[in-house]
C-alpha atoms as a PDB file:
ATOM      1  CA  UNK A   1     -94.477  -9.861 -15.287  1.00  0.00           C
ATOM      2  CA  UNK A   2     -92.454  -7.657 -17.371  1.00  0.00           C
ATOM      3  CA  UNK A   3     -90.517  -6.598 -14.327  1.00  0.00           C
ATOM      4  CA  UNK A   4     -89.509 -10.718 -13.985  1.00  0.00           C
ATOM      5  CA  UNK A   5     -89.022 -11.029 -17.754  1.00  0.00           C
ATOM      6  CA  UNK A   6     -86.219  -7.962 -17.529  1.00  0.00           C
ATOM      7  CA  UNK A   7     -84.455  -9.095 -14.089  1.00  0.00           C
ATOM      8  CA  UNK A   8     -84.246 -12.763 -15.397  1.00  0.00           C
ATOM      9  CA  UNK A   9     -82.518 -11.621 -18.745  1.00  0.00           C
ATOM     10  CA  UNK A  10     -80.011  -9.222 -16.874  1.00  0.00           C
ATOM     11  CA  UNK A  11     -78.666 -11.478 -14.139  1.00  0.00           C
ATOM     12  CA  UNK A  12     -78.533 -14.260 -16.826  1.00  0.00           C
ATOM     13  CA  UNK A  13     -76.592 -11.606 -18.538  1.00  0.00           C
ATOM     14  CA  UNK A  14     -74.029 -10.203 -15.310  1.00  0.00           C
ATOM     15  CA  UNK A  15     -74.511 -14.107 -14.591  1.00  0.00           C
ATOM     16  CA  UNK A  16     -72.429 -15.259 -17.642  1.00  0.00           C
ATOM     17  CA  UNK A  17     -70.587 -12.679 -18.524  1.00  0.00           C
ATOM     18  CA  UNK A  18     -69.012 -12.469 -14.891  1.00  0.00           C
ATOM     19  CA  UNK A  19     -68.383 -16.141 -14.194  1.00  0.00           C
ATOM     20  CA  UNK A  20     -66.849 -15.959 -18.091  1.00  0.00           C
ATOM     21  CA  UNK A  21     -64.209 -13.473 -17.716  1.00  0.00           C
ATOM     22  CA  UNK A  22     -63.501 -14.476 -14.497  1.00  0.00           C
ATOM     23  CA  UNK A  23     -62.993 -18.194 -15.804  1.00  0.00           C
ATOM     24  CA  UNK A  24     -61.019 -16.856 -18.850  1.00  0.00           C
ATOM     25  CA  UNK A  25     -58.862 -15.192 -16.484  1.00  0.00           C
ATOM     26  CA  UNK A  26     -58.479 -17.772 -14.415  1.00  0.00           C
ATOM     27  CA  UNK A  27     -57.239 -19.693 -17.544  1.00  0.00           C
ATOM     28  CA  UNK A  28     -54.347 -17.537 -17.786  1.00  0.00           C
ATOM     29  CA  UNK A  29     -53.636 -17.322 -14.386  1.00  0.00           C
ATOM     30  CA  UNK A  30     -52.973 -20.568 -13.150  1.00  0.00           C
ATOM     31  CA  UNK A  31     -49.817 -21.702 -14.383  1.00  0.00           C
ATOM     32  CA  UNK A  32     -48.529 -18.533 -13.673  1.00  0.00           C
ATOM     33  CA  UNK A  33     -49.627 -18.787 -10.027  1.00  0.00           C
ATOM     34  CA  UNK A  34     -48.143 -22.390  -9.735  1.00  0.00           C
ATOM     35  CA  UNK A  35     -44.875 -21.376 -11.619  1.00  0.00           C
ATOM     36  CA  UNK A  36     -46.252 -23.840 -14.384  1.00  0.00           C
ATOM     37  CA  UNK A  37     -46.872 -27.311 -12.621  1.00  0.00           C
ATOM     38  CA  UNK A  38     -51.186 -26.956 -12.951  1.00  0.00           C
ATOM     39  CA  UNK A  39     -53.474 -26.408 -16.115  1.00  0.00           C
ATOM     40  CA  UNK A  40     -56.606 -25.245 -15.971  1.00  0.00           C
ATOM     41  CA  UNK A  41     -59.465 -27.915 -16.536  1.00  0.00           C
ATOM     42  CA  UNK A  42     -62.173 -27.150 -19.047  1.00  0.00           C
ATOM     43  CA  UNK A  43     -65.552 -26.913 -18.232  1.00  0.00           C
ATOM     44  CA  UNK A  44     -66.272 -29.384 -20.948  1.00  0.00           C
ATOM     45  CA  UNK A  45     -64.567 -32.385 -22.713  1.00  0.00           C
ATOM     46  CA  UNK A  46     -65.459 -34.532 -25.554  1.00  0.00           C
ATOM     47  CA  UNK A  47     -65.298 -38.248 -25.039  1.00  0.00           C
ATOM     48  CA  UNK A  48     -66.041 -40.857 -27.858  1.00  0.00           C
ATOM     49  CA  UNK A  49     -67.730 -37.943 -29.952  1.00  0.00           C
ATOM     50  CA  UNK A  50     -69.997 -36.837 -27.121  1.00  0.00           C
ATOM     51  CA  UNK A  51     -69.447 -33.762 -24.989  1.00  0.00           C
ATOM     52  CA  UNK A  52     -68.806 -34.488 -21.656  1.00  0.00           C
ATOM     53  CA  UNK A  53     -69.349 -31.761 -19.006  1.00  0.00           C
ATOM     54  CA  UNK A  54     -67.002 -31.942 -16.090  1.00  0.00           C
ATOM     55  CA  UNK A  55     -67.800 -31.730 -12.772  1.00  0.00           C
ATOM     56  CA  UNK A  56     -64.150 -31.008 -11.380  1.00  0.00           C
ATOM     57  CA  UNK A  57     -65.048 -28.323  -8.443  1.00  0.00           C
ATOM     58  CA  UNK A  58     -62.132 -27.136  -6.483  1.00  0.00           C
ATOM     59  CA  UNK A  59     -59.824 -29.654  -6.554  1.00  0.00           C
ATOM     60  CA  UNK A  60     -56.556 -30.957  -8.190  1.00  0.00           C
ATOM     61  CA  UNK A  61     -56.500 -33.787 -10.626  1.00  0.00           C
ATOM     62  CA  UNK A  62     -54.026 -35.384 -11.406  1.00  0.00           C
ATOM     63  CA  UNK A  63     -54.769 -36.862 -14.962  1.00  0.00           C
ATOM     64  CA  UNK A  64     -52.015 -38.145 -17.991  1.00  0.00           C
ATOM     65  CA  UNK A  65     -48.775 -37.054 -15.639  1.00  0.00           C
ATOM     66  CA  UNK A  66     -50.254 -33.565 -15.694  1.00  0.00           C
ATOM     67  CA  UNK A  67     -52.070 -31.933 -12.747  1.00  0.00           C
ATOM     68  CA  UNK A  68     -55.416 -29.890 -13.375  1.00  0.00           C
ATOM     69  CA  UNK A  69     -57.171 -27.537 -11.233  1.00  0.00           C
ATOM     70  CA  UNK A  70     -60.800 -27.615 -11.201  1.00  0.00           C
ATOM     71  CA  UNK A  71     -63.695 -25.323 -13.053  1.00  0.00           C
ATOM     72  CA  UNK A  72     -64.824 -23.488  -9.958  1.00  0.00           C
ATOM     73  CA  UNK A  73     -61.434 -23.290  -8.645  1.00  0.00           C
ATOM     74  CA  UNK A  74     -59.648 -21.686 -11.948  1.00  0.00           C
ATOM     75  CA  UNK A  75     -62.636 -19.711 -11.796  1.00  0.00           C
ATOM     76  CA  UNK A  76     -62.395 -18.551  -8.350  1.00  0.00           C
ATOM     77  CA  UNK A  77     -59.105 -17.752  -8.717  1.00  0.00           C
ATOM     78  CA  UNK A  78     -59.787 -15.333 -12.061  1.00  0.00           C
ATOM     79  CA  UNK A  79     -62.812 -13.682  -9.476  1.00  0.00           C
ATOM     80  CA  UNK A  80     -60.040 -13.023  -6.749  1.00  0.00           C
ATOM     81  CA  UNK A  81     -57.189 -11.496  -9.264  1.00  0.00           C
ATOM     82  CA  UNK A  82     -60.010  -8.825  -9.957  1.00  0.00           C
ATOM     83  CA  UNK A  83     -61.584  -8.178  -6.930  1.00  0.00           C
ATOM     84  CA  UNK A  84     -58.052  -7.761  -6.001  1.00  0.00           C
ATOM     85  CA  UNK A  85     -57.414  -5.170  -9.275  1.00  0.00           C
ATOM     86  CA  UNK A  86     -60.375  -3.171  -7.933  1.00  0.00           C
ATOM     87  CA  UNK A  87     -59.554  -3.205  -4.490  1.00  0.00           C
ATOM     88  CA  UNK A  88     -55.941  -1.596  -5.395  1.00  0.00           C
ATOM     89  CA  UNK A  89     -57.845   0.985  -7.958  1.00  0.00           C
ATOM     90  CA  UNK A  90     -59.810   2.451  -5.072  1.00  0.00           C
ATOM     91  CA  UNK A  91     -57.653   2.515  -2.569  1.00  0.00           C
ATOM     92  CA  UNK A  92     -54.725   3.894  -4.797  1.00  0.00           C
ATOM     93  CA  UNK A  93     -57.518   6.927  -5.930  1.00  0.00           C
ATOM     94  CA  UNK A  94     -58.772   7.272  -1.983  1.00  0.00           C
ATOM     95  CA  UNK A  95     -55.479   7.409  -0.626  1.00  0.00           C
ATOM     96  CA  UNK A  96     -53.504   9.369  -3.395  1.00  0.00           C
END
């Protein structure tokens, strides 16, 4: 049971903390990536004092004039920019 306990903790843990940075740097990333035409979309949004979460997946919104990629997507693209970082680590180290 303890066993359960321990593995539930630590994959909430890797769980959050690796869909967090790679949201975060998704954040950053996507209005470099579209030369600044998209935002990012938050996760959540307060509407008439309540918070709202949104449910944006992968697509582009276009909301007020300005165009927003979704959640999952920003965050997708912040998981590809470092798989991509360690991919070039290795291979630089192997190959070098």
């Amino acid at each position: 049971m303890e066993d359960l306990i321990g593995f539930i903790f630590i994959w909430l843990f890797i769980e959050i903390l690796l869909w967090g940075i790679a949201y975060t740097t998704g954040v950053f990333l996507t209005p470099i990536i579209s030369f600044g035409k998209w935002r990012a979309d938050g996760i959540k949004k307060k509407e008439n004092g309540r918070v709202i979460k949104n449910q944006s997946g992968f697509k582009l919104i276009n909301r007020e004039g300005s165009i927003y990629l979704g959640a999952y997507g920003v965050a997708l693209l912040g998981f590809c920019f470092w798989l991509v970082a360690i991919i070039a680590v290795i291979s630089y180290n192997i190959f070098t």
